[in-house]
N, C-alpha and C. Protein backbone atom coordinates (compact mmCIF):
# COMPACT_ATOMS: atom_id res chain seq x y z
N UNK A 1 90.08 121.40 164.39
CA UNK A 1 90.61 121.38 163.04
C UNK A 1 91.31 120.04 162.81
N UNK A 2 91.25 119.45 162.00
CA UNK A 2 91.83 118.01 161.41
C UNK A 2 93.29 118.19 160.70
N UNK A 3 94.43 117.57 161.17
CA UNK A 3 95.52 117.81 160.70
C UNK A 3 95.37 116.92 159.58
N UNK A 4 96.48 116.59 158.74
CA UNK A 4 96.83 116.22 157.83
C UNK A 4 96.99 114.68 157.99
N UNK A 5 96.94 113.47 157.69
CA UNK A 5 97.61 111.97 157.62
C UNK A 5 99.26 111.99 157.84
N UNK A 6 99.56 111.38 158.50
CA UNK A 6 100.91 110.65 158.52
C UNK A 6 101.25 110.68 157.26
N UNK A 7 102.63 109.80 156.76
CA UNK A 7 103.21 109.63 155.51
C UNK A 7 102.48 107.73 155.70
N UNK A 8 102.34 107.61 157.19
CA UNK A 8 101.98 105.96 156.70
C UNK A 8 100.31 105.83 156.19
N UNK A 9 99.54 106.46 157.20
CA UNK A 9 98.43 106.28 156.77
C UNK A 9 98.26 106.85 154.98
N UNK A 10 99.02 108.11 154.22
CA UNK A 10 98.84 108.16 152.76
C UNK A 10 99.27 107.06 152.24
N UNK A 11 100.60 106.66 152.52
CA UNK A 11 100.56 105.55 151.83
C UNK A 11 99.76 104.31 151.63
N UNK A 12 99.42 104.03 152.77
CA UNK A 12 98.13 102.47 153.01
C UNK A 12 97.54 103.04 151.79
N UNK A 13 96.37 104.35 152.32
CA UNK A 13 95.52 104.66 151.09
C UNK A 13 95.83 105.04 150.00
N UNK A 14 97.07 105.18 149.75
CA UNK A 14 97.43 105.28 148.31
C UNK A 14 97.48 103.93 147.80
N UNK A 15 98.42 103.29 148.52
CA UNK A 15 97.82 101.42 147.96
C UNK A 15 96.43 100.69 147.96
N UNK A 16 95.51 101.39 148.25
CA UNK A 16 95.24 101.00 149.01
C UNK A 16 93.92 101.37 146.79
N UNK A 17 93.80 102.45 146.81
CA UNK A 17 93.73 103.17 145.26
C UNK A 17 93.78 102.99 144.17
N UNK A 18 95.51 102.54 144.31
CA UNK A 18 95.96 101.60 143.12
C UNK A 18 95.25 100.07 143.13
N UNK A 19 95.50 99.45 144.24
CA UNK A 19 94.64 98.28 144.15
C UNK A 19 93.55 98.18 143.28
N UNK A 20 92.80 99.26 143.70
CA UNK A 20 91.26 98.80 143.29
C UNK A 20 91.01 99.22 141.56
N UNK A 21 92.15 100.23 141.49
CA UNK A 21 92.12 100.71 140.31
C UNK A 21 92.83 99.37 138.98
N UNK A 22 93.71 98.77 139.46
CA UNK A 22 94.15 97.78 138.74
C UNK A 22 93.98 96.77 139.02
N UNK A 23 93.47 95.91 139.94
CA UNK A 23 92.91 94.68 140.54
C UNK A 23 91.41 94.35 140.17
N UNK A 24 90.94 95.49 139.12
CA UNK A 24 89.35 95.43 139.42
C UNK A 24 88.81 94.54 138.29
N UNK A 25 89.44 93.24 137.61
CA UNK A 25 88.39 92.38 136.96
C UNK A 25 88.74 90.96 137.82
N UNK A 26 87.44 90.56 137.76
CA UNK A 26 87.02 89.52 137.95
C UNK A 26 88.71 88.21 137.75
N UNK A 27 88.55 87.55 139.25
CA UNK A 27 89.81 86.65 138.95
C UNK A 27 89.88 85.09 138.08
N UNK A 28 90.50 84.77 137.29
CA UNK A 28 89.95 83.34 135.97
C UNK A 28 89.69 82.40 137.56
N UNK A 29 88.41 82.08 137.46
CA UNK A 29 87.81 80.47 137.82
C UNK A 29 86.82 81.14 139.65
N UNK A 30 86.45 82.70 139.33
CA UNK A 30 85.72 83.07 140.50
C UNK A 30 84.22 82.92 139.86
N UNK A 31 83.52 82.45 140.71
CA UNK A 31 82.15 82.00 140.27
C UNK A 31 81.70 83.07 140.53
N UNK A 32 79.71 82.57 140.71
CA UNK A 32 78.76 83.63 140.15
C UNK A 32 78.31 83.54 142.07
N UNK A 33 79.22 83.13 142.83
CA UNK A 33 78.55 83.29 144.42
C UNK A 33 80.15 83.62 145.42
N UNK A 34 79.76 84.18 146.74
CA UNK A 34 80.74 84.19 147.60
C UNK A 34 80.53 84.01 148.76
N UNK A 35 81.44 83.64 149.58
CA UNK A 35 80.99 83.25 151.16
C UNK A 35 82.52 83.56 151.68
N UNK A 36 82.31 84.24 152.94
CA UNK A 36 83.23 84.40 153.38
C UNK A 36 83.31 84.82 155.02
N UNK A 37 83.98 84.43 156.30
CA UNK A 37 84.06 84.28 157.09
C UNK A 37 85.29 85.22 157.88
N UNK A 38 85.12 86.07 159.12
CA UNK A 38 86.68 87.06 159.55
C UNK A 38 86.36 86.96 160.63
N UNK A 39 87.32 87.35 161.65
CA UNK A 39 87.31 87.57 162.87
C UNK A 39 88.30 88.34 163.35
N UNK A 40 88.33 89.24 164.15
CA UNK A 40 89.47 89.83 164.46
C UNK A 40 89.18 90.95 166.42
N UNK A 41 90.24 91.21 166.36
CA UNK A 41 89.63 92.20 168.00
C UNK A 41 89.43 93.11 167.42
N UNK A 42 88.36 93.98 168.70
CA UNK A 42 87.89 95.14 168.87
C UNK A 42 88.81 96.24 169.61
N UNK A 43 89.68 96.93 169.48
CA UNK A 43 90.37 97.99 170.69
C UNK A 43 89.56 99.53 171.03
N UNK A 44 88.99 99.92 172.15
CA UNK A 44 88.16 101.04 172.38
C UNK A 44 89.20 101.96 172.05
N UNK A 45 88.59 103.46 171.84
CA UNK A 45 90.14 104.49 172.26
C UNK A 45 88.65 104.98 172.75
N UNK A 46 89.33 106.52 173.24
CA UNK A 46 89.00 107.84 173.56
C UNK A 46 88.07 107.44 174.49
N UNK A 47 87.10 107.99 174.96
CA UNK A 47 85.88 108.03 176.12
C UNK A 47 85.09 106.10 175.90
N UNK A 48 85.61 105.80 175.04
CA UNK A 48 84.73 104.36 174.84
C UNK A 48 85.83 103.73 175.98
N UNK A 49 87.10 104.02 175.75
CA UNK A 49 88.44 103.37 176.71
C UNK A 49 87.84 103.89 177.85
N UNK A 50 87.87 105.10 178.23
CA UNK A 50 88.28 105.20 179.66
C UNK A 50 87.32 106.52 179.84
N UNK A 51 86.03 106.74 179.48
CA UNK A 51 85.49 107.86 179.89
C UNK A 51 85.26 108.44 181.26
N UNK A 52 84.47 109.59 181.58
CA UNK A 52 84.28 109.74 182.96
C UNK A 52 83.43 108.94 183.71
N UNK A 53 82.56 107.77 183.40
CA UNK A 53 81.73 106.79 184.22
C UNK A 53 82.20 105.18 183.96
N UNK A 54 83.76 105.21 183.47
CA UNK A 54 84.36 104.09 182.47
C UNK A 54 84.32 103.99 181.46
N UNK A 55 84.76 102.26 181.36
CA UNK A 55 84.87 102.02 179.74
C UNK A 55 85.19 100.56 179.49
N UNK A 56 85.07 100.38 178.49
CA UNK A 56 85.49 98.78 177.94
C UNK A 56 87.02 98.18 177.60
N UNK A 57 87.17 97.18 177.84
CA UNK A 57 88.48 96.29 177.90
C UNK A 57 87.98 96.07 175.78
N UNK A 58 89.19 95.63 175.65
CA UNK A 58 89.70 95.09 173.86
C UNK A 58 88.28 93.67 174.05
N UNK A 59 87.81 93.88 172.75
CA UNK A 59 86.83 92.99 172.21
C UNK A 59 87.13 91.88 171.37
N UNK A 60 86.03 91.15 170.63
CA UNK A 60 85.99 90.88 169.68
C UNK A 60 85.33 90.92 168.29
N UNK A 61 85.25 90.66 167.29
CA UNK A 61 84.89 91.16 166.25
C UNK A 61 84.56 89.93 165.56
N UNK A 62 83.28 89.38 164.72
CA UNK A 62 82.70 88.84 163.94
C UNK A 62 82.06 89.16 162.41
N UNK A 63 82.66 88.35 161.55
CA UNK A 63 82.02 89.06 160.01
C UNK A 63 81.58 87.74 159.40
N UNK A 64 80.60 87.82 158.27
CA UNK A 64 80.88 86.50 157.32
C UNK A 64 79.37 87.94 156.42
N UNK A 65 80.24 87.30 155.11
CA UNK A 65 79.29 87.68 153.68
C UNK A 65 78.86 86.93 152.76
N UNK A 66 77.70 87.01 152.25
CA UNK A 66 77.25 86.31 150.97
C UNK A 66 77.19 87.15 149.65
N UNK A 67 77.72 86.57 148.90
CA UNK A 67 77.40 87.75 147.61
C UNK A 67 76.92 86.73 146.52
N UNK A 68 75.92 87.36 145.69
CA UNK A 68 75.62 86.48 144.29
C UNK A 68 75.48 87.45 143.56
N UNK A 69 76.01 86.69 142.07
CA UNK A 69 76.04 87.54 140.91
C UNK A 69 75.17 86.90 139.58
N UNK A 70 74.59 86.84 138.42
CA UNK A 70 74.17 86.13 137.87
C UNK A 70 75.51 86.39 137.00
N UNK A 71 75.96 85.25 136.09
CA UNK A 71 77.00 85.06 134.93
C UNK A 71 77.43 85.79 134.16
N UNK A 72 76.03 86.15 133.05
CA UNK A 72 76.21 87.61 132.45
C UNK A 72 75.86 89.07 132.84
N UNK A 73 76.05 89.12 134.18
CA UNK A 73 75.70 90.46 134.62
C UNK A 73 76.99 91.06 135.23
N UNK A 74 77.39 92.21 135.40
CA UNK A 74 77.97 92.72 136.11
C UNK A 74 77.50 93.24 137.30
N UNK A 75 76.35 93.39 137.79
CA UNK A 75 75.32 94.13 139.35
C UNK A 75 75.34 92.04 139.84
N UNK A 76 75.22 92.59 140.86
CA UNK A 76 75.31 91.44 142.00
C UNK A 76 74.37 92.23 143.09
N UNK A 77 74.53 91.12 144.69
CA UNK A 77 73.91 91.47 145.24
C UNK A 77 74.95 90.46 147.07
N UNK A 78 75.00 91.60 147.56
CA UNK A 78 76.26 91.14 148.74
C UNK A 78 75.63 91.39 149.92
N UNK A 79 75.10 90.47 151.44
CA UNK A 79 74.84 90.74 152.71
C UNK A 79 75.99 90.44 152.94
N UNK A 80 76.36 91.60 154.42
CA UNK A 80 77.42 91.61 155.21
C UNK A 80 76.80 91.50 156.38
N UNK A 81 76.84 90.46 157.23
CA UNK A 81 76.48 90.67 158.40
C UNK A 81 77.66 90.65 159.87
N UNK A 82 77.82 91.88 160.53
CA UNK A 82 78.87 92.00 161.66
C UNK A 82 78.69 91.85 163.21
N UNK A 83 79.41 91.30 163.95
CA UNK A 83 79.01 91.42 165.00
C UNK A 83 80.19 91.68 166.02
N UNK A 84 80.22 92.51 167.18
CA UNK A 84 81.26 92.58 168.13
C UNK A 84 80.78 92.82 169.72
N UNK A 85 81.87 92.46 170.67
CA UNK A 85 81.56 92.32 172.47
C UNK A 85 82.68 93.00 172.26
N UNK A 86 82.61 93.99 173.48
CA UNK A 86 83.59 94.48 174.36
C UNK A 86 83.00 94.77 175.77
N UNK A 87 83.42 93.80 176.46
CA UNK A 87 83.29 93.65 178.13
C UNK A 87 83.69 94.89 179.05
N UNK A 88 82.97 95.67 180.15
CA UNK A 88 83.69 96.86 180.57
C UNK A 88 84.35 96.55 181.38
N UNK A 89 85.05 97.33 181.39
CA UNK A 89 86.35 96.94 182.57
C UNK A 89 85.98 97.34 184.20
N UNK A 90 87.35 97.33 184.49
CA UNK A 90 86.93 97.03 186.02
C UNK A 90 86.04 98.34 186.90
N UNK A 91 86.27 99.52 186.17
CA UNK A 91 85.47 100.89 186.41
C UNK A 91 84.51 100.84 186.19
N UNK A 92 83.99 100.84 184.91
CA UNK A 92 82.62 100.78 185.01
C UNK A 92 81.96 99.72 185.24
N UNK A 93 82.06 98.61 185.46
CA UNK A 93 81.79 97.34 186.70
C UNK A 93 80.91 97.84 188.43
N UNK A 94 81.91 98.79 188.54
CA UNK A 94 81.54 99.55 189.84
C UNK A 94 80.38 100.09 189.81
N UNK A 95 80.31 100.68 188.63
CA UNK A 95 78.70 102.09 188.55
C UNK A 95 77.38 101.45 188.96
């Protein structure tokens, strides 16, 4: 059975709501293209951490997107492409 959210996690997604609900036009001087670049770590939990034959050490994480829109349109068109490593640790090394 699934308990309920924290008070932190409602809140994130309650901001998280409002954002999109009042943030949602277009910002003065954003063009008709986008490019964009992230990186960040990977952390395993549960059986990916530490299952019964091992598991993986903290990763990393790769993003970058293209989006185009034509001027007078509102539909666009956005690739996301992602990528991530997480190396196993010293347990499952052994197997």
């Amino acid at each position: 059975m699934l308990s309920a959210p924290g008070p932190r996690v409602a809140a994130a997604l309650s901001l998280l709501l409002v954002s999109s609900v009042v943030f949602n036009e277009p910002i003065a001087g954003q063009g008709v293209s986008q490019f964009a670049l992230a990186s960040g770590a990977t952390v395993p939990t549960g059986a990916f951490h530490s299952g019964p034959l091992g598991g993986f050490n903290v990763g990393w994480q790769g993003m970058a997107l293209v989006g185009l829109k034509l001027p007078a349109s509102r539909v666009g068109l956005r690739m996301d492409v992602t990528y991530g490593a997480n190396g196993a640790n010293n347990q499952f090394k052994t197997i």
